[in-house]
C-alpha atoms as a PDB file:
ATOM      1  CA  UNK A   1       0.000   0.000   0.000  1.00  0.00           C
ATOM      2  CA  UNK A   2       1.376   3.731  -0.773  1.00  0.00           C
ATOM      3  CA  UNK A   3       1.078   5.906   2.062  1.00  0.00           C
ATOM      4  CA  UNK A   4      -0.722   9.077   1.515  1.00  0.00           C
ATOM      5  CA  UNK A   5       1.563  11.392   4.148  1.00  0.00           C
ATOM      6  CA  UNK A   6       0.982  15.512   3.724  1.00  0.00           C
ATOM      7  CA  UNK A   7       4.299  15.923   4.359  1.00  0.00           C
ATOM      8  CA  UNK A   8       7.448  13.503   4.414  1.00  0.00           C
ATOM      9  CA  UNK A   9      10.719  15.218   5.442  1.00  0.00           C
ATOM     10  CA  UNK A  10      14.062  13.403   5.050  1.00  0.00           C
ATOM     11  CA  UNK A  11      16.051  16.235   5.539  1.00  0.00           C
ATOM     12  CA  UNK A  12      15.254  19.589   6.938  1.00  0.00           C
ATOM     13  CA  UNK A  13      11.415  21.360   7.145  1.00  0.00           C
ATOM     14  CA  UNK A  14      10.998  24.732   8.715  1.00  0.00           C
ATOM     15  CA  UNK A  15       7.115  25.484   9.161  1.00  0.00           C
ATOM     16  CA  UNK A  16       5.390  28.597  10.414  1.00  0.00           C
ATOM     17  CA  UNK A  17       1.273  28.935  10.390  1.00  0.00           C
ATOM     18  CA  UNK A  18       1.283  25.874   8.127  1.00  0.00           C
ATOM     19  CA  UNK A  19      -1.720  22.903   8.185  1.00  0.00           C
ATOM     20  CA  UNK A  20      -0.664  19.637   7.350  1.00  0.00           C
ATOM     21  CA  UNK A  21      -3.620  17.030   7.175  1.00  0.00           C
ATOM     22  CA  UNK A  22      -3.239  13.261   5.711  1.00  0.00           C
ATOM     23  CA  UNK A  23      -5.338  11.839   3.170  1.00  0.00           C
ATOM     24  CA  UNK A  24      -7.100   9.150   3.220  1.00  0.00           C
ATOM     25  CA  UNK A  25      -6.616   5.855   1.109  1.00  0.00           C
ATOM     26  CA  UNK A  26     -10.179   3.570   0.966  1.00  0.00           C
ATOM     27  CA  UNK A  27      -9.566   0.354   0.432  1.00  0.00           C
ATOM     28  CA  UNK A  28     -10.618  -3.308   1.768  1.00  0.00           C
ATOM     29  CA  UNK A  29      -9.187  -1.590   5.118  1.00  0.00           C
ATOM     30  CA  UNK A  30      -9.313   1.472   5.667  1.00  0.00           C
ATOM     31  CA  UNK A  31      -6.087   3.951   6.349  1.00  0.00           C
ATOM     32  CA  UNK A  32      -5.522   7.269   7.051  1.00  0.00           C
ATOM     33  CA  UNK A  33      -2.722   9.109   5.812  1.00  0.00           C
ATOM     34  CA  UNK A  34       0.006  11.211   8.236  1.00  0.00           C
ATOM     35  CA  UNK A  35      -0.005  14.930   8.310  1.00  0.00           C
ATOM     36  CA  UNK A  36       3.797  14.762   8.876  1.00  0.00           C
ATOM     37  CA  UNK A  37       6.310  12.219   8.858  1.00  0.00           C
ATOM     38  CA  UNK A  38       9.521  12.528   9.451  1.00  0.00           C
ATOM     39  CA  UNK A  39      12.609   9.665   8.788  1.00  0.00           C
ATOM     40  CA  UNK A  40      16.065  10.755   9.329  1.00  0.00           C
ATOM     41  CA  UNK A  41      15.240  14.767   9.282  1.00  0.00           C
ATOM     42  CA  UNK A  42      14.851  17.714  11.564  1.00  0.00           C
ATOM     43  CA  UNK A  43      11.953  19.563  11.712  1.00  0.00           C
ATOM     44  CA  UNK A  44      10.555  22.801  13.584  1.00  0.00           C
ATOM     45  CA  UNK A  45       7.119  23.834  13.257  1.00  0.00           C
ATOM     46  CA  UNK A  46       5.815  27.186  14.984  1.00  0.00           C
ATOM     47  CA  UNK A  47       1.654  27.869  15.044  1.00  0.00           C
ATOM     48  CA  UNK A  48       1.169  24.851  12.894  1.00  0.00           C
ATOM     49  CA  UNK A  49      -2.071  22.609  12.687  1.00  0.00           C
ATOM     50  CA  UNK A  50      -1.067  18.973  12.006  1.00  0.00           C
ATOM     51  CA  UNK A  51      -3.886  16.301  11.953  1.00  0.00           C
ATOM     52  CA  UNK A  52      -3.785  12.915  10.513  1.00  0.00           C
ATOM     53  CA  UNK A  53      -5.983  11.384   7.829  1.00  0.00           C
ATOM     54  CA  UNK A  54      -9.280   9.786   8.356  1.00  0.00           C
ATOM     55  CA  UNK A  55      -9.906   6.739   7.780  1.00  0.00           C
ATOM     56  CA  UNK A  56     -13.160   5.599   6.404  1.00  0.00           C
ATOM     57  CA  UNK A  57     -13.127   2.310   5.027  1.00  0.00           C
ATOM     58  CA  UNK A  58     -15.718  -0.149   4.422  1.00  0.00           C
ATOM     59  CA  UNK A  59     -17.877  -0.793   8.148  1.00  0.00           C
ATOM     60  CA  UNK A  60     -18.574  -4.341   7.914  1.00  0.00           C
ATOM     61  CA  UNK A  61     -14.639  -5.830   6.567  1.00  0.00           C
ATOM     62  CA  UNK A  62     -11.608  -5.228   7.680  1.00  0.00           C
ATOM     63  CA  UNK A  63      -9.673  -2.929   9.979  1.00  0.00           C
ATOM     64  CA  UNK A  64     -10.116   0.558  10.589  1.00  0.00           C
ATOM     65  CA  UNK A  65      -6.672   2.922  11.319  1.00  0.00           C
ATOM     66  CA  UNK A  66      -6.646   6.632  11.714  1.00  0.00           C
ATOM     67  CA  UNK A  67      -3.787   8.344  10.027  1.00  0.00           C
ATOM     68  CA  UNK A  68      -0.639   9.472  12.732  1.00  0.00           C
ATOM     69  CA  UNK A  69      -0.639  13.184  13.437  1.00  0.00           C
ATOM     70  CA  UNK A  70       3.416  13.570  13.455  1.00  0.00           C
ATOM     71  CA  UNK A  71       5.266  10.806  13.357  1.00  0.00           C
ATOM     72  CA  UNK A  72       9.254  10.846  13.839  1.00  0.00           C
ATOM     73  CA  UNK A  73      11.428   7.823  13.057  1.00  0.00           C
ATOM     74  CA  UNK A  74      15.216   8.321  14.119  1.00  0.00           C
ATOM     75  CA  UNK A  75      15.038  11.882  14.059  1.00  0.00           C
ATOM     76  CA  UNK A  76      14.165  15.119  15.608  1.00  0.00           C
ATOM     77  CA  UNK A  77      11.666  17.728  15.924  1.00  0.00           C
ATOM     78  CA  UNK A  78      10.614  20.850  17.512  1.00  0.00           C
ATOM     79  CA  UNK A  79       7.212  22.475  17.428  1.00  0.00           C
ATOM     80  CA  UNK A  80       6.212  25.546  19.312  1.00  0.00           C
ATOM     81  CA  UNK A  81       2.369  27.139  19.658  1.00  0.00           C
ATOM     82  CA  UNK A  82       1.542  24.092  17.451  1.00  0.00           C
ATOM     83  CA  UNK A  83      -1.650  21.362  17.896  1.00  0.00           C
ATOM     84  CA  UNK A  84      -0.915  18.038  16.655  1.00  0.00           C
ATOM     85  CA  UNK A  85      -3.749  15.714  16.058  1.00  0.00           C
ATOM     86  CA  UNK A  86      -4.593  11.928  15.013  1.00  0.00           C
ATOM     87  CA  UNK A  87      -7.039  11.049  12.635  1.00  0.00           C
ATOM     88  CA  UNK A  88     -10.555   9.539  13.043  1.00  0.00           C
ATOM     89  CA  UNK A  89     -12.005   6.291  12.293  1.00  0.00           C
ATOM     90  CA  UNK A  90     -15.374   6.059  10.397  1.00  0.00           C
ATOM     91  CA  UNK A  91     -18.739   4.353  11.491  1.00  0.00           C
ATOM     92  CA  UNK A  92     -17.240   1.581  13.223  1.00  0.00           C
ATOM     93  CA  UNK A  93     -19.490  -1.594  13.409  1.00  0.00           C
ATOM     94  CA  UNK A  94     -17.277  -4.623  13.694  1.00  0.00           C
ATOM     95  CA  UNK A  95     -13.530  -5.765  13.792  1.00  0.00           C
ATOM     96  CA  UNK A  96     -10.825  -3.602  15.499  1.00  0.00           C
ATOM     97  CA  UNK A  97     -10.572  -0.052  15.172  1.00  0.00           C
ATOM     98  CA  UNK A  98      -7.538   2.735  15.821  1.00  0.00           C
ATOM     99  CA  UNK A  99      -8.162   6.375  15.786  1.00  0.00           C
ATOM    100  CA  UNK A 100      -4.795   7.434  14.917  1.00  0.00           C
ATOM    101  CA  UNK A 101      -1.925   8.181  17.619  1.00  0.00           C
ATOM    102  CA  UNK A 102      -1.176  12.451  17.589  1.00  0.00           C
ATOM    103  CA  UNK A 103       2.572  12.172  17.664  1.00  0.00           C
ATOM    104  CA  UNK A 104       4.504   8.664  17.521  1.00  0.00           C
ATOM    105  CA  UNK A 105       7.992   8.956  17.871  1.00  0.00           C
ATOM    106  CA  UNK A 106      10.637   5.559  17.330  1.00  0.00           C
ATOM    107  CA  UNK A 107      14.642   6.866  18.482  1.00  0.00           C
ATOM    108  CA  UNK A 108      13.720  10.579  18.000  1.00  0.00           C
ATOM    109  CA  UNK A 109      13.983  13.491  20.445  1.00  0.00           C
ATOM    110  CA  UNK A 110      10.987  15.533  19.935  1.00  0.00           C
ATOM    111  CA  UNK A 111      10.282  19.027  22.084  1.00  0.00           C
ATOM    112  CA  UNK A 112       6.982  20.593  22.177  1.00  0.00           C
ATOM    113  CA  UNK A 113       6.205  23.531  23.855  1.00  0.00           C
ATOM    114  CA  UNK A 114       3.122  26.176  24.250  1.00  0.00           C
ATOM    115  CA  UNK A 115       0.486  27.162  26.072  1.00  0.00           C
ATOM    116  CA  UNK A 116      -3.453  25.324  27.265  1.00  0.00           C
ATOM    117  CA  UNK A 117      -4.395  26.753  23.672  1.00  0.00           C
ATOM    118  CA  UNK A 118      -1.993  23.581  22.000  1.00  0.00           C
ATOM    119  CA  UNK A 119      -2.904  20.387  21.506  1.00  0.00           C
ATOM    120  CA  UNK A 120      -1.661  16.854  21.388  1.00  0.00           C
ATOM    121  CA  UNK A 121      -4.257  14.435  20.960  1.00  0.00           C
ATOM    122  CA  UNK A 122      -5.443  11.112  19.203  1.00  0.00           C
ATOM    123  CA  UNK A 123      -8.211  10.976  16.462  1.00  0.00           C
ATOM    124  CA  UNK A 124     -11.640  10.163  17.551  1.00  0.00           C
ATOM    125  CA  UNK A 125     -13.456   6.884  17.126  1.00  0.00           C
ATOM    126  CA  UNK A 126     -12.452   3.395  17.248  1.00  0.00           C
ATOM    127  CA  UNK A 127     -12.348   0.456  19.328  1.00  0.00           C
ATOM    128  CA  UNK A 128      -9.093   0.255  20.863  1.00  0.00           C
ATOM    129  CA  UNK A 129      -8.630   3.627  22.589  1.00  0.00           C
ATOM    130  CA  UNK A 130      -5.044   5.591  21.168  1.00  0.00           C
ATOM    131  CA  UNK A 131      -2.862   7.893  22.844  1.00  0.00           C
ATOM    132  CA  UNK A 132      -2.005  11.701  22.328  1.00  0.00           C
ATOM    133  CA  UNK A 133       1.613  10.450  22.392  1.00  0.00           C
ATOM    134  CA  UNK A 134       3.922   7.389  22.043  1.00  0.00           C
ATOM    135  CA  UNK A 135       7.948   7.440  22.713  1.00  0.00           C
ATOM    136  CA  UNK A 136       9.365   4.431  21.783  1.00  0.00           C
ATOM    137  CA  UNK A 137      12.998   3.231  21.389  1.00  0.00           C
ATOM    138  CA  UNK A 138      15.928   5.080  22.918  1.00  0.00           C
ATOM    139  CA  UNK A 139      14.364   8.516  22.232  1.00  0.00           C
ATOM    140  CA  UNK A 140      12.296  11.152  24.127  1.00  0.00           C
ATOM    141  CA  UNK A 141       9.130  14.063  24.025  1.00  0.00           C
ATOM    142  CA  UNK A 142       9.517  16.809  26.432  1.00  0.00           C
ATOM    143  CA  UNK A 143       6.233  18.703  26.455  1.00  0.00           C
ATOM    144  CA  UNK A 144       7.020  22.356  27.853  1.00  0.00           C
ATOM    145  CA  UNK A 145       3.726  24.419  29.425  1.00  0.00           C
ATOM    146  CA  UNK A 146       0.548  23.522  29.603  1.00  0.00           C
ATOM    147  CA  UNK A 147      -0.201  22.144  26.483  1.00  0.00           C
ATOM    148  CA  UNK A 148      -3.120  19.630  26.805  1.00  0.00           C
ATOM    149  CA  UNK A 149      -2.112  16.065  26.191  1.00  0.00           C
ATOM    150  CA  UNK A 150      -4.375  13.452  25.806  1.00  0.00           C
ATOM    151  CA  UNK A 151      -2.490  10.042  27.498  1.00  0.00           C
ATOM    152  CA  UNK A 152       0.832   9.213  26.616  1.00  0.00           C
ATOM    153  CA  UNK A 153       2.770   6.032  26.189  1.00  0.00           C
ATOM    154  CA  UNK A 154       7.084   5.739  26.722  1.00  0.00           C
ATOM    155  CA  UNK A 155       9.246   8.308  27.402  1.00  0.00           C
ATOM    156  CA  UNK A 156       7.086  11.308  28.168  1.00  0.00           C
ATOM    157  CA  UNK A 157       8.148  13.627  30.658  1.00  0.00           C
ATOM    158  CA  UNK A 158       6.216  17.446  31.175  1.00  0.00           C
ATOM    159  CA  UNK A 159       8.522  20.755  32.158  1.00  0.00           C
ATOM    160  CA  UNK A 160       7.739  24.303  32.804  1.00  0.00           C
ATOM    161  CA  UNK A 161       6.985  26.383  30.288  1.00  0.00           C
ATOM    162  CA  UNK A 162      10.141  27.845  28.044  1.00  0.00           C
ATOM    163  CA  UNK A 163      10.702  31.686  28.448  1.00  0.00           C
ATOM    164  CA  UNK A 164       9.410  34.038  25.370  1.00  0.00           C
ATOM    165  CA  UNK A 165      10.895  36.919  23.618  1.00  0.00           C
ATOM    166  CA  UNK A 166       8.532  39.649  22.741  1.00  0.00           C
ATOM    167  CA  UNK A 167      10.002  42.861  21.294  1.00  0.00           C
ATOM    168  CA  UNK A 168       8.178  45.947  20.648  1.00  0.00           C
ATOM    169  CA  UNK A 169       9.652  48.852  18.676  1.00  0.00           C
ATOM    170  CA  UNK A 170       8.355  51.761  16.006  1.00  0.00           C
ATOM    171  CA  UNK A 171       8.181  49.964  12.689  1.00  0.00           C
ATOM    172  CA  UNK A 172       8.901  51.118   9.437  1.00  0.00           C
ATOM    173  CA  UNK A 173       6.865  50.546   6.688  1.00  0.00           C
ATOM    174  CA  UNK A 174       8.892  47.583   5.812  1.00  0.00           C
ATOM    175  CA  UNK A 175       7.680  45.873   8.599  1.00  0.00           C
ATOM    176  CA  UNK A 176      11.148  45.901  10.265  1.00  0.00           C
ATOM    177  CA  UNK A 177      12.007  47.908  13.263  1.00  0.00           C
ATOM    178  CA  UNK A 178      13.554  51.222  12.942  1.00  0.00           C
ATOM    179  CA  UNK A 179      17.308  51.330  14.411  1.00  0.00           C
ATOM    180  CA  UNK A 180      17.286  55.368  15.160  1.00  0.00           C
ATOM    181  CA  UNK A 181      14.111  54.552  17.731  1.00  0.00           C
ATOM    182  CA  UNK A 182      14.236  52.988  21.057  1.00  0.00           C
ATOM    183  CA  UNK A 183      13.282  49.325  21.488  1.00  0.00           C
ATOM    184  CA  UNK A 184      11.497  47.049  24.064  1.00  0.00           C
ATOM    185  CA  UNK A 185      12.521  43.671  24.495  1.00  0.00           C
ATOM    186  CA  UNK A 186      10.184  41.579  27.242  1.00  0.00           C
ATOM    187  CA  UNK A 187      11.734  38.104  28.650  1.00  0.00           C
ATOM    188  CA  UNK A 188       9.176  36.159  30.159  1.00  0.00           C
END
């Protein structure tokens, strides 16, 4: 079967106020696509919306499995201000069913960090519940703030929130700041 990813990065993606959702590829079973997935590369991702692919399949035959939000094989990510989603599972009648995982990681070192407006969660639906996030292998997720994950699975551990940088300045039309004019710059 051909996967039908939104994104696949092997070497280096740098996202900002990007949506990534999966397709979704209807056949005997049913299988959702990723929104990202990442093998080998690096990828940040700031105020992104990543969701995996539904997957809607045929009720009565066969199996049922959401596409993975963001998955990471033996690599790494970042993602600030960013909500990271599985994908759902159709009308579900018989067999077993996955709503797909919201980030699965395998050797990767993955930081997330935001605020109770972010989310890390798994698709909706199914018969087997899934989790917002799954470490596996000799890797790690740090989740920074209060982000809201939904259950987690491996090496998960939860910090403080990171500081931010705000600065605040007269702008020039160019959108930059102007260099003769006094500046404000705000860690929090």
């Amino acid at each position: 079967l051909t996967r039908n990813d939104a994104a696949l990065v092997l070497g280096t993606l740098f996202a900002v106020r990007c949506s990534f959702t999966g397709g979704s590829l209807a056949v005997s079973n049913g299988f959702g696509g990723g929104g990202i997935r990442v093998e080998g590369g690096k990828l940040a991702c700031d105020r992104c919306i990543v969701r995996g692919g539904h997957a809607p399949g045929q009720p009565l035959f066969g199996t049922l499995i959401g596409g993975t939000g963001l998955e990471v094989t033996h690599g790494d990510a970042t993602l600030t201000r960013t909500t990271i989603v599985g994908g759902d599972v159709g009308m579900v009648l018989s067999f077993t069913h996955y709503a797909g995982q919201g980030l699965a990681t395998v050797d990767s070192t993955v930081r997330i960090a935001g605020s109770a407006s972010d989310r890390v969660a798994p698709g909706q639906g199914g018969t087997v519940p899934s989790n917002g996030v799954v470490a596996t292998g000799a890797g790690s997720v740090v989740v920074h703030g209060g982000i809201q994950v939904t259950s987690t699975f491996g090496n998960v551990t939860f910090d403080t929130a990171m500081p931010t940088l705000s600065i605040q300045g007269t702008s020039l039309p160019s959108g930059e700041l102007d260099a003769q004019q006094q500046a404000l710059l705000r860690l929090e």
